[in-house]
Protein backbone atom coordinates (compact mmCIF):
# COMPACT_ATOMS: atom_id res chain seq x y z
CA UNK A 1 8.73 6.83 21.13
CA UNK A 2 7.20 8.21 17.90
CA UNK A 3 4.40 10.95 17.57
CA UNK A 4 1.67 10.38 15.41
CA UNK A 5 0.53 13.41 15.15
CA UNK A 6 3.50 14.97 13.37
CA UNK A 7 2.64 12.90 10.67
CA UNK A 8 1.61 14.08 7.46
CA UNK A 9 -1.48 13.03 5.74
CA UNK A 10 -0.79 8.80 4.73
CA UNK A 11 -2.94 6.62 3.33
CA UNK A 12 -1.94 2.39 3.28
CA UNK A 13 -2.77 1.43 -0.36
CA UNK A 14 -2.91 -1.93 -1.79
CA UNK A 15 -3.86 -3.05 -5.38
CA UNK A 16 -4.71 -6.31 -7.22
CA UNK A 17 -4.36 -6.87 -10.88
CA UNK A 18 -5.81 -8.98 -13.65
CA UNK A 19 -2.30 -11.35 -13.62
CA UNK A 20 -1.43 -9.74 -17.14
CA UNK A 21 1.85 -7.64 -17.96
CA UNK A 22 1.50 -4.75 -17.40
CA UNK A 23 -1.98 -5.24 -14.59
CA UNK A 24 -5.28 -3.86 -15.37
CA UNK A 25 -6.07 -2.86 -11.96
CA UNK A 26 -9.23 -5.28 -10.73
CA UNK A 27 -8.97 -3.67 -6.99
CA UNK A 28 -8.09 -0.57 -5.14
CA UNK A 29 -8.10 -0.36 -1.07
CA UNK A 30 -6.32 3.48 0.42
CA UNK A 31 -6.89 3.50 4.16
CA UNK A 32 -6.11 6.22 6.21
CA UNK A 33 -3.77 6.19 9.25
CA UNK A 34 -4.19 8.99 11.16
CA UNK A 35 -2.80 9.97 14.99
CA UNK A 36 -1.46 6.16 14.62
CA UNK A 37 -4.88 5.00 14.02
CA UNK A 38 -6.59 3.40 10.79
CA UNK A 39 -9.18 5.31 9.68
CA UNK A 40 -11.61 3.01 7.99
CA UNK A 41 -14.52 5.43 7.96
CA UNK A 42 -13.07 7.22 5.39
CA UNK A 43 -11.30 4.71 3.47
CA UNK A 44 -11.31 3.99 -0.15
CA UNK A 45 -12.16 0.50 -1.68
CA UNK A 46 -12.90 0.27 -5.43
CA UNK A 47 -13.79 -2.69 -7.67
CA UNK A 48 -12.89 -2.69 -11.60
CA UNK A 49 -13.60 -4.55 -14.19
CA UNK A 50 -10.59 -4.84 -16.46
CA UNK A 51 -9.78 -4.23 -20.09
CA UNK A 52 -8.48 -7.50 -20.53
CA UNK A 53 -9.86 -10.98 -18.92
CA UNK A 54 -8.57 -12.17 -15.74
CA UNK A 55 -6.32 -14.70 -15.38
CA UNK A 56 -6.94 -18.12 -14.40
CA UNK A 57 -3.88 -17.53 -11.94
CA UNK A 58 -4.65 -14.25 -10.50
CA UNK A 59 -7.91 -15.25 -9.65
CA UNK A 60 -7.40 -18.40 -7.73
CA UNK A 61 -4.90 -15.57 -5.94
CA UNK A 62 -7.23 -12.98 -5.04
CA UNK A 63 -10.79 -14.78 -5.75
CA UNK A 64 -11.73 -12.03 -8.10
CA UNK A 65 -12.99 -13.74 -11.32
CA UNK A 66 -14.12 -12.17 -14.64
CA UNK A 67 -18.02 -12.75 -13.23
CA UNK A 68 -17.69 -11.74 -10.10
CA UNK A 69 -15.88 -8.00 -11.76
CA UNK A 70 -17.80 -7.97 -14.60
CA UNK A 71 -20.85 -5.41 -13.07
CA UNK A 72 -17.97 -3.31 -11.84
CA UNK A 73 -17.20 -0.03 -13.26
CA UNK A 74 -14.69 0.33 -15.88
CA UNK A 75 -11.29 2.04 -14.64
CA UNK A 76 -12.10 5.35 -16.35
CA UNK A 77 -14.97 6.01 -14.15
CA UNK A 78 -13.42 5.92 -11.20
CA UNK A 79 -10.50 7.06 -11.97
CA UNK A 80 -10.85 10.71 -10.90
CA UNK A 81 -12.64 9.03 -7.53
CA UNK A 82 -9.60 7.39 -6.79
CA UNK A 83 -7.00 10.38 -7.53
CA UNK A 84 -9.41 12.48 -5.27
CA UNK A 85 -9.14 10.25 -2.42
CA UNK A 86 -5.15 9.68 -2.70
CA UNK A 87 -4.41 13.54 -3.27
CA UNK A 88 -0.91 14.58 -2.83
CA UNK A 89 -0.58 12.52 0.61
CA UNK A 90 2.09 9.95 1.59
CA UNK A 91 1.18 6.34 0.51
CA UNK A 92 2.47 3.43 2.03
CA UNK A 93 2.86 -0.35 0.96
CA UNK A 94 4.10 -3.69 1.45
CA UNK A 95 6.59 -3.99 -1.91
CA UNK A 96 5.65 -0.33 -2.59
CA UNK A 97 6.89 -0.31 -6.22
CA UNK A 98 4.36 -2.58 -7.18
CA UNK A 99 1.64 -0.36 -6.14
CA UNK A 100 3.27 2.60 -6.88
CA UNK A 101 3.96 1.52 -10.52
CA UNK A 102 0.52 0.33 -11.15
CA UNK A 103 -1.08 3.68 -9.51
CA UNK A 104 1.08 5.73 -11.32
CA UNK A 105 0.69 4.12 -14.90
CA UNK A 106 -3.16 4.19 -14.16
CA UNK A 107 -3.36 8.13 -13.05
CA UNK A 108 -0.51 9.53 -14.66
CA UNK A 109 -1.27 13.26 -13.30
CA UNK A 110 -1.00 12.22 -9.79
CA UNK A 111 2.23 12.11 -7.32
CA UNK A 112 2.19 11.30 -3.98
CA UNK A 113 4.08 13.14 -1.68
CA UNK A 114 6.40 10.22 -0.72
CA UNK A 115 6.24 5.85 -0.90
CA UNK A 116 7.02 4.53 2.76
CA UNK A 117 7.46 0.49 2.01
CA UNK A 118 7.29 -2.14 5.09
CA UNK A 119 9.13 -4.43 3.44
CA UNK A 120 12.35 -2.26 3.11
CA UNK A 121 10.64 -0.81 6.87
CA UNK A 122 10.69 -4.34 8.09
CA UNK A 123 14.50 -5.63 6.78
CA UNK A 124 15.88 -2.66 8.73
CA UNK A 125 13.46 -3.09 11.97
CA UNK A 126 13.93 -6.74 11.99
CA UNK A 127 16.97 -8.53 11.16
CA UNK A 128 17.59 -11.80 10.06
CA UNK A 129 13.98 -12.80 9.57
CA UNK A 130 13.77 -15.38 7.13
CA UNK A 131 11.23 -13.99 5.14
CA UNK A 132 10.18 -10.37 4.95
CA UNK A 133 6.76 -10.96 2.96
CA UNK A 134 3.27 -9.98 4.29
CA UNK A 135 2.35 -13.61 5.74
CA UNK A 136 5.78 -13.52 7.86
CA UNK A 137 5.36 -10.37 9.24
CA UNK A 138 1.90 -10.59 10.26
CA UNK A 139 2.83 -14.42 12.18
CA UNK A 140 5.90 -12.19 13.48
CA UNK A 141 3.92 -9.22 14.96
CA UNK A 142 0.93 -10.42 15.67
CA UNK A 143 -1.56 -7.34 14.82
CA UNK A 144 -4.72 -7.58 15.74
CA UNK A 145 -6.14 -8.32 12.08
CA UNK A 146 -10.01 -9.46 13.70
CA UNK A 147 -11.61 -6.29 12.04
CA UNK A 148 -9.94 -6.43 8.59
CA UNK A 149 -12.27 -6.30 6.00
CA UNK A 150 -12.06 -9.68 3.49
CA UNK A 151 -9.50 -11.69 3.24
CA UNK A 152 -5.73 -11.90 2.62
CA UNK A 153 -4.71 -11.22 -1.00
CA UNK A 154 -8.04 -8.43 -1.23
CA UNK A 155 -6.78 -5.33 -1.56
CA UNK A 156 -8.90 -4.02 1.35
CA UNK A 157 -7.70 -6.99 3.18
CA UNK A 158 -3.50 -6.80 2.56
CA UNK A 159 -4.18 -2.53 3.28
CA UNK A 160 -5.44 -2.99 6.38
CA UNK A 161 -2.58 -5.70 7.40
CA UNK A 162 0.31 -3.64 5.98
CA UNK A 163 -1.36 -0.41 8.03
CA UNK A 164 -0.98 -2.52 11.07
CA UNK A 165 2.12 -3.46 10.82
CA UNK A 166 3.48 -0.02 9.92
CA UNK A 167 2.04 1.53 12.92
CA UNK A 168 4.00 -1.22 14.96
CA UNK A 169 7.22 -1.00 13.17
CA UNK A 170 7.07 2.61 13.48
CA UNK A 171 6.48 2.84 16.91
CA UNK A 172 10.22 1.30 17.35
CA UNK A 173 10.99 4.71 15.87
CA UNK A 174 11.84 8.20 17.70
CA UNK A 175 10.80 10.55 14.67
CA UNK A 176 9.23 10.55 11.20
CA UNK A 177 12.74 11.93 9.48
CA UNK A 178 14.20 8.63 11.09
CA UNK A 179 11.13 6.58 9.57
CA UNK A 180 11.57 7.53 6.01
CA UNK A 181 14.73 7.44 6.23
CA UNK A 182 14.54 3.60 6.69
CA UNK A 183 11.40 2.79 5.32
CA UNK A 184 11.52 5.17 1.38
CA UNK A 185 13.77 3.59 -1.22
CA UNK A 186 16.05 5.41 -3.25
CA UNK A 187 14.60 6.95 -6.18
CA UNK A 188 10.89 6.87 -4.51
CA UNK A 189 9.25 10.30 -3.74
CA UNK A 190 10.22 11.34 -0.39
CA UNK A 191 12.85 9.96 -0.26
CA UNK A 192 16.00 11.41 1.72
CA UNK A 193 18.92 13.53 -0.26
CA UNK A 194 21.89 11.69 -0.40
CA UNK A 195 24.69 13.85 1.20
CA UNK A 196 26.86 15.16 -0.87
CA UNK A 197 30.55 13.42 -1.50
CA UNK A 198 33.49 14.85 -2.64
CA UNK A 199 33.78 12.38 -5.41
C-alpha cells in the first residue's frame, strides 16, 4: 500500500491553448497533492489572454473565447506568478508532454523535478482498456469529481480529474521508486536510469 507522505512536493498541472501551433497558453490550473490529498487551498489557476486570437475550434473545446480572455492578463505578467507556484516540484499530467512542452517553451528558466503522466500510469495499471484518455478513465474509476472546479476541458477542471485519478492509480502501488518507474517516460525529468548493458 503506498505512503503519501514520502512523497515529494507534486503539483497536477493542466493547460489549455489558443488551438494555434505552437499554443499561446489561454489557461493554467497546478493543484497540489499532498499526504494523498488535493490541496485546493493553495492551488494555482490563471487566465491569459493570448498573443494571437483564439481559434474557432479551441474554443468550442474549452469555452474560452477571445471576449471572454480578453480582460485577462497578458502571459508576461504572470509569468513569474506561475514559475513561483510550480518551483522545482514534481508535476504531473494526463499526456504530460503536452503540458510539459507548453510550460517549458513559456518559462524557459524553470525545470521541474520530474513529469509523472497517467496516461503512460494508466496503460501499465490497467490493461487492455480500450481507451486510455481522460473521459475513459474517469467512467473507469469513478473519482469522486462533485467538487471539481468548472468543467471538463478547463484547465482547473481536467487538473483536478487527472489528480484524482493519480491518487487512485497510485494507491495500487507499494512505493514511489515503483510509481515513477511506471508512470515517467523516457527522456522526461525524473525519469529512471536505464541499467547499464554490455552492448
Amino acid at each position: 500500500m503506498m505512503n503519501f507522505s514520502t512523497w515529494p512536493a507534486l503539483l497536477v498541472v493542466d493547460v489549455e491553448g489558443n488551438g494555434t501551433h505552437p499554443p499561446d497558453l489561454v489557461e493554467v490550473a497546478a493543484l497540489p497533492v499532498r499526504d494523498g490529498n488535493l490541496d485546493t487551498s493553495t492551488a494555482g489557476a490563471w487566465l491569459i489572454c493570448p498573443p494571437r486570437p483564439v481559434t474557432p475550434y479551441a474554443a468550442r473545446v474549452h469555452g474560452l473565447t477571445n471576449e471572454v480572455l480578453a480582460k485577462a492578463p497578458a502571459w508576461r505578467e504572470i509569468a513569474d506568478q506561475v514559475h513561483g507556484v510550480l518551483g522545482s516540484a514534481w508535476i504531473c499530467a494526463h499526456n504530460a508532454h503536452v503540458d510539459y512542452r507548453a510550460l517549458t517553451a513559456h518559462l524557459p528558466k524553470w525545470a521541474p523535478a520530474g513529469v509523472i503522466d497517467t496516461l503512460r500510469l494508466a496503460k501499465a495499471t490497467y490493461t487492455n482498456m480500450p481507451s486510455y484518455g481522460l473521459d475513459a478513465l474517469i467512467e473507469h474509476i469513478q473519482p469522486d469529481l462533485s467538487a471539481a472546479p468548472a468543467y471538463r476541458h478547463r484547465a482547473t477542471y481536467d487538473a483536478y480529474a487527472t489528480a484524482q485519478l493519480l491518487v487512485a492509480m497510485a494507491s495500487r502501488y507499494e512505493t514511489w521508486d515503483q510509481l515513477v518507474a511506471a508512470a515517467v517516460p523516457p527522456g522526461m525529468p525524473g525519469a529512471p536510469e536505464e541499467a547499464p548493458t554490455l552492448w
